[in-house]
PDB file of N, CA and C in Angstrom:
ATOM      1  N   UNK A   1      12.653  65.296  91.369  1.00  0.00           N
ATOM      2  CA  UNK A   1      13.002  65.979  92.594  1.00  0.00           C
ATOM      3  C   UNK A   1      12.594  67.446  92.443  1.00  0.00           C
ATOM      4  N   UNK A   2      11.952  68.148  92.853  1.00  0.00           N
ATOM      5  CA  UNK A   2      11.252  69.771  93.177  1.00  0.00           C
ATOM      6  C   UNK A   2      12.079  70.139  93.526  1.00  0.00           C
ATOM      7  N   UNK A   3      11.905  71.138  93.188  1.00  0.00           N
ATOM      8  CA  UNK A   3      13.219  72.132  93.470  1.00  0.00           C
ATOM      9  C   UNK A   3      12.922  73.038  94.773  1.00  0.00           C
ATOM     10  N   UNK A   4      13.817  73.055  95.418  1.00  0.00           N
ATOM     11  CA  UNK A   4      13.549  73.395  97.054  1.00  0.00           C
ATOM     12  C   UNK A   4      13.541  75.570  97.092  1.00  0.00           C
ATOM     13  N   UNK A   5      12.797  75.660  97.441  1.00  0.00           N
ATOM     14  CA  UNK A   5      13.017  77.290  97.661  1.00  0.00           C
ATOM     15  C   UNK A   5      14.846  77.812  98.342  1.00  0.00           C
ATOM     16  N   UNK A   6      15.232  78.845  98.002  1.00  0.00           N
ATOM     17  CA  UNK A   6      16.444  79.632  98.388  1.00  0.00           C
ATOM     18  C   UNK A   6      16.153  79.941 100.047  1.00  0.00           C
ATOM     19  N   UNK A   7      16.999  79.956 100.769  1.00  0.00           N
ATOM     20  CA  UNK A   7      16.845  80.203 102.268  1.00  0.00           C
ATOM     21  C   UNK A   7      16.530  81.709 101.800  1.00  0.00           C
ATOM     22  N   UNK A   8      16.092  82.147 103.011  1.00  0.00           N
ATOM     23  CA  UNK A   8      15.877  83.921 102.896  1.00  0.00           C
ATOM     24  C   UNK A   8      17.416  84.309 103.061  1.00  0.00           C
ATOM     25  N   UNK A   9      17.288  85.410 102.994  1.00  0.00           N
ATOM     26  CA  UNK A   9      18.795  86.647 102.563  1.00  0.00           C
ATOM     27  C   UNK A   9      19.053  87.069 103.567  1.00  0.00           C
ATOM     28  N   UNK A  10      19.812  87.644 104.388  1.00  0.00           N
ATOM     29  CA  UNK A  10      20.065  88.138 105.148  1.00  0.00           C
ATOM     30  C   UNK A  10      19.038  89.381 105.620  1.00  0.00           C
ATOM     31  N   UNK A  11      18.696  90.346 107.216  1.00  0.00           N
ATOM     32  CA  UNK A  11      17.741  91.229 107.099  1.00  0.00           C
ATOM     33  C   UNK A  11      18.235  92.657 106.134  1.00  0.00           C
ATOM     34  N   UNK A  12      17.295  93.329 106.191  1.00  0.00           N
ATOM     35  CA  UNK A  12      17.482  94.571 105.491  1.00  0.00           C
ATOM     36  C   UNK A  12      18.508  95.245 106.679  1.00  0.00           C
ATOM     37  N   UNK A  13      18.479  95.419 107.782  1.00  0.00           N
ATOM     38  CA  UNK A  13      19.313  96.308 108.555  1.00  0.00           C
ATOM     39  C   UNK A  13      20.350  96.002 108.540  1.00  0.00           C
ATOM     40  N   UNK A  14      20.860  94.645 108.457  1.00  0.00           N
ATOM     41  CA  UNK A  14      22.461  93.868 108.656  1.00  0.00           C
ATOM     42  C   UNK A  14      22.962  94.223 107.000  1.00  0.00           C
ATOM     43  N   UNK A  15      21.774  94.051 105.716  1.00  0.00           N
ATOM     44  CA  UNK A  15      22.518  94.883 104.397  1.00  0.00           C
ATOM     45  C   UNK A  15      23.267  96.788 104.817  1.00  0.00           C
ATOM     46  N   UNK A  16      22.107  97.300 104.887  1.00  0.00           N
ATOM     47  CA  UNK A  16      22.390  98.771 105.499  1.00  0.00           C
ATOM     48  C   UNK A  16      23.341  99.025 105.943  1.00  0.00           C
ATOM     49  N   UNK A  17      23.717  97.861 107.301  1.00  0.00           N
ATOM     50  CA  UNK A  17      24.310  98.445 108.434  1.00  0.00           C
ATOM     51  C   UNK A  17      26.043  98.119 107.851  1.00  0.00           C
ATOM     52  N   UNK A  18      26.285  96.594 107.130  1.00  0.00           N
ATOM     53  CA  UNK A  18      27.060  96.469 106.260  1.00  0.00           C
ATOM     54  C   UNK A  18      27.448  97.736 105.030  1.00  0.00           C
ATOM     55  N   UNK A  19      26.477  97.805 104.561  1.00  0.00           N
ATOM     56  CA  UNK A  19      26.434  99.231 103.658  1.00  0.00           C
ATOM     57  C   UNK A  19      27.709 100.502 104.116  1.00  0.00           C
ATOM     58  N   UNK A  20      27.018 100.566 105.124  1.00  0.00           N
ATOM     59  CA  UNK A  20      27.556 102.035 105.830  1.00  0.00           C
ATOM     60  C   UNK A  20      28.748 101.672 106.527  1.00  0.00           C
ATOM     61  N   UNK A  21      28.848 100.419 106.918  1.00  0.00           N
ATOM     62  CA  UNK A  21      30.071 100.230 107.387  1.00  0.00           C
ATOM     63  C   UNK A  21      31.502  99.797 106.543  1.00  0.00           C
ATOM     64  N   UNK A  22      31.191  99.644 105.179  1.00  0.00           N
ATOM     65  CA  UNK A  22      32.252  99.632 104.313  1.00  0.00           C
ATOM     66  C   UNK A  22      32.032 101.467 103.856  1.00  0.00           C
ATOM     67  N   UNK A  23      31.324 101.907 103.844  1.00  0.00           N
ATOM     68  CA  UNK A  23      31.700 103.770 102.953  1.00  0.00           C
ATOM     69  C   UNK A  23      32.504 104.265 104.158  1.00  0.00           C
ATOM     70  N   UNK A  24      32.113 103.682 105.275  1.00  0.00           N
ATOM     71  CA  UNK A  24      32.716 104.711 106.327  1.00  0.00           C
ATOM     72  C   UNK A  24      34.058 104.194 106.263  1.00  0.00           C
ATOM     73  N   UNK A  25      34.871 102.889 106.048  1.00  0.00           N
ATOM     74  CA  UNK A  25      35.761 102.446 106.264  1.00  0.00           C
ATOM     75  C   UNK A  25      36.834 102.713 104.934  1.00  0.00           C
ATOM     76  N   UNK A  26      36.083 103.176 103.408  1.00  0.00           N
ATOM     77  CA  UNK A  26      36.744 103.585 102.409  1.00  0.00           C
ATOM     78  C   UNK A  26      36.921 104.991 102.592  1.00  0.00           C
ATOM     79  N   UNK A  27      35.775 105.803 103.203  1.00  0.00           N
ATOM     80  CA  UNK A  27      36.257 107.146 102.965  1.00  0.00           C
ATOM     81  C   UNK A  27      37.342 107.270 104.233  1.00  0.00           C
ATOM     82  N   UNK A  28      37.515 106.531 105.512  1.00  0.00           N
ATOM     83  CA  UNK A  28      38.743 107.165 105.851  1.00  0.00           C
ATOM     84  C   UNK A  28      40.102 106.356 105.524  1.00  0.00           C
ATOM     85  N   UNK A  29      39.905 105.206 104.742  1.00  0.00           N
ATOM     86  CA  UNK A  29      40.768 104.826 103.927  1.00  0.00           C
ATOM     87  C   UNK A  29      41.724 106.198 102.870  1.00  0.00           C
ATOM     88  N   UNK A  30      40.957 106.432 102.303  1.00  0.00           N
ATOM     89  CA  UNK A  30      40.451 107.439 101.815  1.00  0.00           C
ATOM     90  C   UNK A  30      41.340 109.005 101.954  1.00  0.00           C
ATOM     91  N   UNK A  31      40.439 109.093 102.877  1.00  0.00           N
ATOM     92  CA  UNK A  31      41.533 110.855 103.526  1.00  0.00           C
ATOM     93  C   UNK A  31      42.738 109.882 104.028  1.00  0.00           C
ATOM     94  N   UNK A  32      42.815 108.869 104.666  1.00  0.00           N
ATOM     95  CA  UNK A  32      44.381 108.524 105.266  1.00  0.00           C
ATOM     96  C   UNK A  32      45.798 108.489 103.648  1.00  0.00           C
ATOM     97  N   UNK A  33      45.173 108.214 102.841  1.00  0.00           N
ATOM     98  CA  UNK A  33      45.800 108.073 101.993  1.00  0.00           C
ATOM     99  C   UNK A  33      46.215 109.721 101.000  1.00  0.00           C
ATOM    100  N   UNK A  34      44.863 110.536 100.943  1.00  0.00           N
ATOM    101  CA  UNK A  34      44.731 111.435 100.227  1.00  0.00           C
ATOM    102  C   UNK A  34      45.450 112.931 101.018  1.00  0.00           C
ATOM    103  N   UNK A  35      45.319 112.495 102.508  1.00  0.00           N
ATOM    104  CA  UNK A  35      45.774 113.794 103.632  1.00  0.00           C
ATOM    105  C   UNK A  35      47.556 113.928 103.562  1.00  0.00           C
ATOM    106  N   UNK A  36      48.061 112.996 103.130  1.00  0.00           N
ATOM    107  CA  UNK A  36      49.718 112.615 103.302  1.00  0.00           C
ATOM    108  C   UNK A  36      49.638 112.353 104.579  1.00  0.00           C
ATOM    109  N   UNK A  37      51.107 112.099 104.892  1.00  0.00           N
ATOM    110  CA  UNK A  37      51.625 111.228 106.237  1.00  0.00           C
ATOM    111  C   UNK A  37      51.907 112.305 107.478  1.00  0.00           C
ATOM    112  N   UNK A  38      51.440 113.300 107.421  1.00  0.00           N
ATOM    113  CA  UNK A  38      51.697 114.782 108.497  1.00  0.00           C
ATOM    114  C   UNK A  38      50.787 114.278 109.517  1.00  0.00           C
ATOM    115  N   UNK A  39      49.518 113.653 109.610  1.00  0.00           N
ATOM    116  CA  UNK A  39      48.384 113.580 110.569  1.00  0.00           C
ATOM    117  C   UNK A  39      49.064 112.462 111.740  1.00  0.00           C
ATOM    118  N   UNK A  40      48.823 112.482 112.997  1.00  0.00           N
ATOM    119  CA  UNK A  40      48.603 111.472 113.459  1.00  0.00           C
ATOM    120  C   UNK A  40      48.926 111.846 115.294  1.00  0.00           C
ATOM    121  N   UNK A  41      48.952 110.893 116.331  1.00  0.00           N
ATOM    122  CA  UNK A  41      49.402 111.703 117.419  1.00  0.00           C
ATOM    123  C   UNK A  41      51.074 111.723 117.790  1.00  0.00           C
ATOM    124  N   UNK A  42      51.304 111.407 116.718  1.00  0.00           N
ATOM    125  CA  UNK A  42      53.540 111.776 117.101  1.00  0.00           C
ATOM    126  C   UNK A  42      53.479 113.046 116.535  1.00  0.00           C
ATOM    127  N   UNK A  43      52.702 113.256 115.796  1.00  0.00           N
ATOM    128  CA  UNK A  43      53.425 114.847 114.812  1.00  0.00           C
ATOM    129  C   UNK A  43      52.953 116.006 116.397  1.00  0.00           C
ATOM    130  N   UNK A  44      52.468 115.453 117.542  1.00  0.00           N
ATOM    131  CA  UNK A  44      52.896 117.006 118.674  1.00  0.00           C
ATOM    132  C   UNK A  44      54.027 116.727 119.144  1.00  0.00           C
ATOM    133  N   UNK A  45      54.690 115.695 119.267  1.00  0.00           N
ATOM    134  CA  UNK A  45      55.937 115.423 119.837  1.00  0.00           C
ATOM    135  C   UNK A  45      57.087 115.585 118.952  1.00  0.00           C
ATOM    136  N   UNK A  46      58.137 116.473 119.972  1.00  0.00           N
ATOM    137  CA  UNK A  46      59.368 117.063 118.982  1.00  0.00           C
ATOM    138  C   UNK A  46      60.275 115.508 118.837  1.00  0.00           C
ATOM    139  N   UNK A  47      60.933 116.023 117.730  1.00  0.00           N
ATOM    140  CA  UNK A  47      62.031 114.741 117.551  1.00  0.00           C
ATOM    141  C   UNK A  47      63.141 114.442 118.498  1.00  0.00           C
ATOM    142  N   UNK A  48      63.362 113.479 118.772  1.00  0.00           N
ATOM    143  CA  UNK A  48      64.412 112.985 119.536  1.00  0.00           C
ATOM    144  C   UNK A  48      66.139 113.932 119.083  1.00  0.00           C
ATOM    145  N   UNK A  49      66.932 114.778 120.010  1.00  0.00           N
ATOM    146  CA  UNK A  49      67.725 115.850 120.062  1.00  0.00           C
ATOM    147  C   UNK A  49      68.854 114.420 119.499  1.00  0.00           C
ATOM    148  N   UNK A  50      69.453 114.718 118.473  1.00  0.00           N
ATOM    149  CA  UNK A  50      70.449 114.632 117.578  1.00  0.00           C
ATOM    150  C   UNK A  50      71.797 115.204 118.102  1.00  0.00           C
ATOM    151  N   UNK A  51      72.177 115.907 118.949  1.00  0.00           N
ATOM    152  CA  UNK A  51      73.109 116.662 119.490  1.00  0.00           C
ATOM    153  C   UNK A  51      73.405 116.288 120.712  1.00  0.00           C
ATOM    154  N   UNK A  52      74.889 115.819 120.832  1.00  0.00           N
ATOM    155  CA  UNK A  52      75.129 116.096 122.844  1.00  0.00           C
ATOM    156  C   UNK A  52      75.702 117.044 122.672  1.00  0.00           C
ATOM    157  N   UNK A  53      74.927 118.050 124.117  1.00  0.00           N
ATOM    158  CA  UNK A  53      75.153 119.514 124.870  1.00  0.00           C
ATOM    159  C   UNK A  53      76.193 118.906 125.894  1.00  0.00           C
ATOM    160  N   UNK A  54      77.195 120.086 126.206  1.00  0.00           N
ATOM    161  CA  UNK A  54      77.841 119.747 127.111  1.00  0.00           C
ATOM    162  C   UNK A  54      77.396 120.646 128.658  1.00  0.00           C
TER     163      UNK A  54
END
């Protein structure tokens, strides 16, 4: 039995495009982890008032 050739590999742009789409997804892995927990869109909003005013 001959041995059958390997299918081709995937294209070069779908490696690349894979490529870049895991660095981009570690480096903001990345700063999310390295920035601490201060970032995000609640930190403009004040905290809920702890106090009843009379």
């Amino acid at each position: 039995m001959p041995d059958q050739p390997a299918p081709p590999g995937p294209p070069r742009w779908v490696k690349i495009l894979a490529t870049l789409t895991l660095t981009v997804l570690l480096l903001v892995l990345a700063v999310k982890l390295l920035s601490g927990g201060q970032h995000g869109p609640m930190r403009h909003f004040s905290p809920p008032a702890t106090e009843d005013h009379p």
